[in-house]
N, C-alpha and C. Protein backbone atom coordinates (compact mmCIF):
# COMPACT_ATOMS: atom_id res chain seq x y z
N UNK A 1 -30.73 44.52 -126.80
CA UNK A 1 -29.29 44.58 -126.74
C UNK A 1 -28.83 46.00 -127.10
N UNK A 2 -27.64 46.34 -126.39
CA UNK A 2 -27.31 47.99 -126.51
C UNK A 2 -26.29 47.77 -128.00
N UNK A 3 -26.00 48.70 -128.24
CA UNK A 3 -24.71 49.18 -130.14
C UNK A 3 -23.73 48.00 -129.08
N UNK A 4 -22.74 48.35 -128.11
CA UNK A 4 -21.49 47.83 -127.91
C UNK A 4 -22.03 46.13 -128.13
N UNK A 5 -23.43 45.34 -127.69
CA UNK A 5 -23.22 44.13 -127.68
C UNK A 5 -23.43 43.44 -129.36
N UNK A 6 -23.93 44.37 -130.32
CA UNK A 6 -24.16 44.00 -131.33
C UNK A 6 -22.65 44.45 -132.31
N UNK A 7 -21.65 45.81 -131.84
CA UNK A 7 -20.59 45.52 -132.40
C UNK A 7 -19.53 44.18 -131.63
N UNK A 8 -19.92 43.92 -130.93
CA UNK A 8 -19.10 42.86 -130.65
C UNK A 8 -19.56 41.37 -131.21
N UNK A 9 -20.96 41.09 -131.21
CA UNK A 9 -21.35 40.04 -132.29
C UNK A 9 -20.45 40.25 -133.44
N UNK A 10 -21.04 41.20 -134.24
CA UNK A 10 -20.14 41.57 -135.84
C UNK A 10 -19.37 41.45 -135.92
N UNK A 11 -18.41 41.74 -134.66
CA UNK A 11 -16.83 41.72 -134.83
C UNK A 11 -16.16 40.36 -135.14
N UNK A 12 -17.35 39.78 -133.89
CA UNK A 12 -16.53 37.97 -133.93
C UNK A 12 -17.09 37.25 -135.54
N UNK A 13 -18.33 37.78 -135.86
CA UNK A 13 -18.80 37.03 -137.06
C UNK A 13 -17.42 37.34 -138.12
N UNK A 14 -17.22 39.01 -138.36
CA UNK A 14 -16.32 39.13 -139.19
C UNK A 14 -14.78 38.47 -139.18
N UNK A 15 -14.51 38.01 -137.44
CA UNK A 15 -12.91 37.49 -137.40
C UNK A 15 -13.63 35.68 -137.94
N UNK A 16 -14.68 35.60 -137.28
CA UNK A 16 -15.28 33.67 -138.17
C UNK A 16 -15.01 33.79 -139.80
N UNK A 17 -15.69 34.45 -140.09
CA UNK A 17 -15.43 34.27 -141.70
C UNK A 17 -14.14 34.80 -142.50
N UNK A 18 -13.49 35.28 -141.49
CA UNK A 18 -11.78 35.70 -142.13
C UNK A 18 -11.31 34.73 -141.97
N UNK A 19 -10.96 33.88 -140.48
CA UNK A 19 -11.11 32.40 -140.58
C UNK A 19 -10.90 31.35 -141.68
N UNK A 20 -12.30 31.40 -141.53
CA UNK A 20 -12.89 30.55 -142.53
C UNK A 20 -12.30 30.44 -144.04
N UNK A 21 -12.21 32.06 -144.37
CA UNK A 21 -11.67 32.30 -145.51
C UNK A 21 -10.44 31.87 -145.77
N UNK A 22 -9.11 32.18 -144.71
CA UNK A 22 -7.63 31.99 -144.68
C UNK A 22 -7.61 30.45 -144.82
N UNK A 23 -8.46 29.63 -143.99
CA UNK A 23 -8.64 28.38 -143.99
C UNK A 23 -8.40 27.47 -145.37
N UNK A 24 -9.31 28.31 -145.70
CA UNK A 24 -10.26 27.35 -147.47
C UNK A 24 -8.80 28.33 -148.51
N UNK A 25 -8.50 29.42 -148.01
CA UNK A 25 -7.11 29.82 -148.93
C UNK A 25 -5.86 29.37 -149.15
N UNK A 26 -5.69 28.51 -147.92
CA UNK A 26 -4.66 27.89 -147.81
C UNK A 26 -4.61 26.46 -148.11
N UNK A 27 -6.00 26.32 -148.07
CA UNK A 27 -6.50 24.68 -148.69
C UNK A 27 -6.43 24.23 -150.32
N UNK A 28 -7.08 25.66 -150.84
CA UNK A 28 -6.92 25.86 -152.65
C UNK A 28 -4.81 26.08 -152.44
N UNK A 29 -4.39 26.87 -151.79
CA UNK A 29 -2.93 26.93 -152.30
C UNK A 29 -1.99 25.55 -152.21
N UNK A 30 -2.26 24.76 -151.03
CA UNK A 30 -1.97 23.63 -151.24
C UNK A 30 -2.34 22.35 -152.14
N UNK A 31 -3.50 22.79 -152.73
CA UNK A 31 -3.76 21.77 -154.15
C UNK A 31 -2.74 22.79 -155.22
N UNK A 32 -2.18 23.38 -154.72
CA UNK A 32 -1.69 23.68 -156.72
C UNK A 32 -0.81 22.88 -156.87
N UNK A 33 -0.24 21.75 -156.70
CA UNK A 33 -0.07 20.60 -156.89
C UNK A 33 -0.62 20.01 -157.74
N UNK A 34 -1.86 19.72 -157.67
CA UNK A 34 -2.85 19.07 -159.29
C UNK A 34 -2.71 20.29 -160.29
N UNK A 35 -2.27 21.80 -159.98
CA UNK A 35 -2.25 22.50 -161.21
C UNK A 35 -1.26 22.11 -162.07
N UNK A 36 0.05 21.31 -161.28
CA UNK A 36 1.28 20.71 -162.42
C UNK A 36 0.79 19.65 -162.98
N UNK A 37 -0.11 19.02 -162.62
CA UNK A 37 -0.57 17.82 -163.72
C UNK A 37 -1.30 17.91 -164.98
N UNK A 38 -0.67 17.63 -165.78
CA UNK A 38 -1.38 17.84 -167.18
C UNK A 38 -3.08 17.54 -167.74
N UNK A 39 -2.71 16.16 -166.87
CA UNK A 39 -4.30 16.08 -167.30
C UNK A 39 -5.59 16.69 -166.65
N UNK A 40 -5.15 18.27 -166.12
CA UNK A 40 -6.03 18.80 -165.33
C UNK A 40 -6.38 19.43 -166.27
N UNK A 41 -7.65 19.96 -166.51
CA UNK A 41 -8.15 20.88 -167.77
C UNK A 41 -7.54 22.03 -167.43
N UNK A 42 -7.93 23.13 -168.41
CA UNK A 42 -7.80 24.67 -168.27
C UNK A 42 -7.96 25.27 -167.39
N UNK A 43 -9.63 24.76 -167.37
CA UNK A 43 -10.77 25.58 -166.96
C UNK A 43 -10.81 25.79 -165.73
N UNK A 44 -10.17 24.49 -165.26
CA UNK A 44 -10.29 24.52 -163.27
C UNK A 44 -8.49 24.92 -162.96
N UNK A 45 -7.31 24.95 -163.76
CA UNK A 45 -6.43 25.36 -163.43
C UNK A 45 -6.61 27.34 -163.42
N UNK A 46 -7.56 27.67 -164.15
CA UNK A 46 -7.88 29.10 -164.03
C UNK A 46 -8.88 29.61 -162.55
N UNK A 47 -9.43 28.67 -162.37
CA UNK A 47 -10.50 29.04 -161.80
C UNK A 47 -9.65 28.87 -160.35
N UNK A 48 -9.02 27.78 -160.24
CA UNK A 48 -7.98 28.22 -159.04
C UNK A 48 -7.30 29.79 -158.62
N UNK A 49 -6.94 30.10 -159.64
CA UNK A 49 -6.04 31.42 -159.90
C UNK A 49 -7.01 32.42 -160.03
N UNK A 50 -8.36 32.35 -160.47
CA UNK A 50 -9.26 33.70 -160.24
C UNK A 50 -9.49 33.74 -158.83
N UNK A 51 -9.90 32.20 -157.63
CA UNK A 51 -9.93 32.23 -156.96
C UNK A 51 -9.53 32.88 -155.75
N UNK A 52 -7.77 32.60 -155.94
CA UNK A 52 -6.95 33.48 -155.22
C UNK A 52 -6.85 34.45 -155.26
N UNK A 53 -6.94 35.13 -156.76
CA UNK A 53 -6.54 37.07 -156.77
C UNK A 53 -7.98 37.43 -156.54
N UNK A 54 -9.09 36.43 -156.50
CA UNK A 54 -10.18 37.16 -155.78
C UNK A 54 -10.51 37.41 -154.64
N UNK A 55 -9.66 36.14 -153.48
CA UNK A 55 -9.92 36.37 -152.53
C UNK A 55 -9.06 38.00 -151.59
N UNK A 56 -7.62 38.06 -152.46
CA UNK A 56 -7.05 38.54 -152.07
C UNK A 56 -6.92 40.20 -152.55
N UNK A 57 -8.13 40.20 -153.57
CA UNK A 57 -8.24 41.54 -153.99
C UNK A 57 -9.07 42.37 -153.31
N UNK A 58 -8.93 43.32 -153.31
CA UNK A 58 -9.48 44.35 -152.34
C UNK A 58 -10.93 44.64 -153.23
N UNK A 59 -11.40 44.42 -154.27
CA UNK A 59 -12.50 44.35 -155.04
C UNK A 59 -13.02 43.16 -154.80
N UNK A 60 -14.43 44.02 -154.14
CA UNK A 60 -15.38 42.31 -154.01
C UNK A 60 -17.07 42.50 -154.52
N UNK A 61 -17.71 42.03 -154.34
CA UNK A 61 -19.14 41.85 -154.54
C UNK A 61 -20.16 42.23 -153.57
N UNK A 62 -19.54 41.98 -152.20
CA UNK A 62 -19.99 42.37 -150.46
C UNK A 62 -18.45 42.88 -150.28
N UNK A 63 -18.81 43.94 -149.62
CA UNK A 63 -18.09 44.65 -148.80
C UNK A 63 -17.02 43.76 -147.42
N UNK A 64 -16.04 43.88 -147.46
CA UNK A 64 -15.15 43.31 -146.80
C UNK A 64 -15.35 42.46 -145.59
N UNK A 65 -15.61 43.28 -144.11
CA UNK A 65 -16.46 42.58 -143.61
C UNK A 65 -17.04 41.47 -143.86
N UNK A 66 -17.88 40.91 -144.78
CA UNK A 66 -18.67 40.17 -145.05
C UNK A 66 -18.04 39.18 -146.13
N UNK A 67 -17.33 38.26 -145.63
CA UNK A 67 -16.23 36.52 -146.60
C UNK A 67 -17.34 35.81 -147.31
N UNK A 68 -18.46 36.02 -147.26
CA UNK A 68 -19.52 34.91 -147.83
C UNK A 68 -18.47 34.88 -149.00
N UNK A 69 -18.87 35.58 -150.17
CA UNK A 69 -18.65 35.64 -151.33
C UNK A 69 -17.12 34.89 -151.92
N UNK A 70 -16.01 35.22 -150.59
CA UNK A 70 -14.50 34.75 -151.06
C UNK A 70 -14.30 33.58 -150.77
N UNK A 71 -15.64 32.76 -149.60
CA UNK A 71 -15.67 31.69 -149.40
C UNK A 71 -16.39 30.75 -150.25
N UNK A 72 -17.17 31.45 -150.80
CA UNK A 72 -17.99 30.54 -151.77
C UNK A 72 -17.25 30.56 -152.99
N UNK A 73 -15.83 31.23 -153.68
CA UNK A 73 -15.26 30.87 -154.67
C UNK A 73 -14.57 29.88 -154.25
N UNK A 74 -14.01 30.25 -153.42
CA UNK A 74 -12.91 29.35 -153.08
C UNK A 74 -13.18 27.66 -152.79
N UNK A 75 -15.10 27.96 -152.42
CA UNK A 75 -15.38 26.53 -152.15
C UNK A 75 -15.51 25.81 -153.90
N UNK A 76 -15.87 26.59 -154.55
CA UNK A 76 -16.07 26.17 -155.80
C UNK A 76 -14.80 25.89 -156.57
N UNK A 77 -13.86 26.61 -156.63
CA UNK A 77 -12.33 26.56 -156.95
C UNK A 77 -11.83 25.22 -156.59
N UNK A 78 -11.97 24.70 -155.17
CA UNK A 78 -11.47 23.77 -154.79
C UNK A 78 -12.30 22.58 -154.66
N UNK A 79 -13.28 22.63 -155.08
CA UNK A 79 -14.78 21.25 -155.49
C UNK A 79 -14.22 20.94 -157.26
N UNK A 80 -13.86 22.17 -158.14
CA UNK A 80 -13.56 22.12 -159.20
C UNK A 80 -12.55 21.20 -159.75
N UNK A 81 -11.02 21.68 -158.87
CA UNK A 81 -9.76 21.38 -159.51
C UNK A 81 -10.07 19.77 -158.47
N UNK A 82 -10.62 19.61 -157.19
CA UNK A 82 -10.45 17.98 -156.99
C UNK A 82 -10.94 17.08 -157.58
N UNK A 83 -12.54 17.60 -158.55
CA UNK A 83 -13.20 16.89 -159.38
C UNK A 83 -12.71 16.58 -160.75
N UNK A 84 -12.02 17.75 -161.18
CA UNK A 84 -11.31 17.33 -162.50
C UNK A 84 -9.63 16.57 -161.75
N UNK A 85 -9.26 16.33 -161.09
CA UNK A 85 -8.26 15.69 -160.49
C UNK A 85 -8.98 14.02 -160.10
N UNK A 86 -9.70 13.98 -159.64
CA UNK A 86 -10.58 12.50 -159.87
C UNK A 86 -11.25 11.94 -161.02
N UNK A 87 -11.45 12.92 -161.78
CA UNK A 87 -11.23 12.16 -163.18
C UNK A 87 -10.31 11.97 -163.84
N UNK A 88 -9.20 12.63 -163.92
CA UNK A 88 -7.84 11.70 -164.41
C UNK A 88 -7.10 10.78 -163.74
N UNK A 89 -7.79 10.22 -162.60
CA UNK A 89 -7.44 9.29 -161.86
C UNK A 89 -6.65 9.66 -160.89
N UNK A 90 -6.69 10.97 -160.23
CA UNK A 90 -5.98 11.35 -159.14
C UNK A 90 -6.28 11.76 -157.76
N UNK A 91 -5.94 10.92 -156.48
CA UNK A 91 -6.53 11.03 -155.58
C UNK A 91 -5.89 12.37 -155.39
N UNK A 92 -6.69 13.47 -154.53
CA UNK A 92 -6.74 14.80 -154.54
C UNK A 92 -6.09 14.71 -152.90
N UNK A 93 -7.17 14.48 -151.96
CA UNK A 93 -6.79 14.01 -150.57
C UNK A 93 -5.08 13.34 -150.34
N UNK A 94 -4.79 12.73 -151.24
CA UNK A 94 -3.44 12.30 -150.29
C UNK A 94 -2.52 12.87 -150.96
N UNK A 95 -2.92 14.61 -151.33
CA UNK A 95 -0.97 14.70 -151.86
C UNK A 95 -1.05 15.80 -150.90
């Protein structure tokens, strides 16, 4: 394969995982809903909020291009606050 067909792979990988990313960003912003409930711990009402100013900070771990990293908080952010939201007895899915 010549440079132009491999920058055009990269390109689409990089618009997939921006994607991906805006996706799962907008998925954690619509649970902050369980962040007004009290019986949500601390720990996952923070971890929401590192989530976001991480995804959205220009400081990352991989270089821009490359969402692994903002996707894998964000997957954890939002596995976090629904799990501590199902233990205080709150379905996460229907709000």
């Amino acid at each position: 394969m010549d440079n132009r067909t491999w920058l055009t792979l990269a390109a689409l990988a990089a618009l997939a995982m921006l994607v991906v990313t805006g996706v799962l960003l907008v998925r954690v912003v619509k649970a902050r809903r369980l962040l007004l409930d009290a019986g949500i711990p601390l720990r996952s009402k923070a971890l929401f909020w590192v989530a976001v100013l991480y995804t959205i900070s220009p400081v990352d771990l991989l270089p821009d291009p490359v969402y692994l990293d903002d996707i894998g908080l964000l997957l954890v952010a939002l596995k976090a606050l629904h799990a501590a939201a199902r233990r205080e007895g709150i379905e996460p899915d229907k709000l």
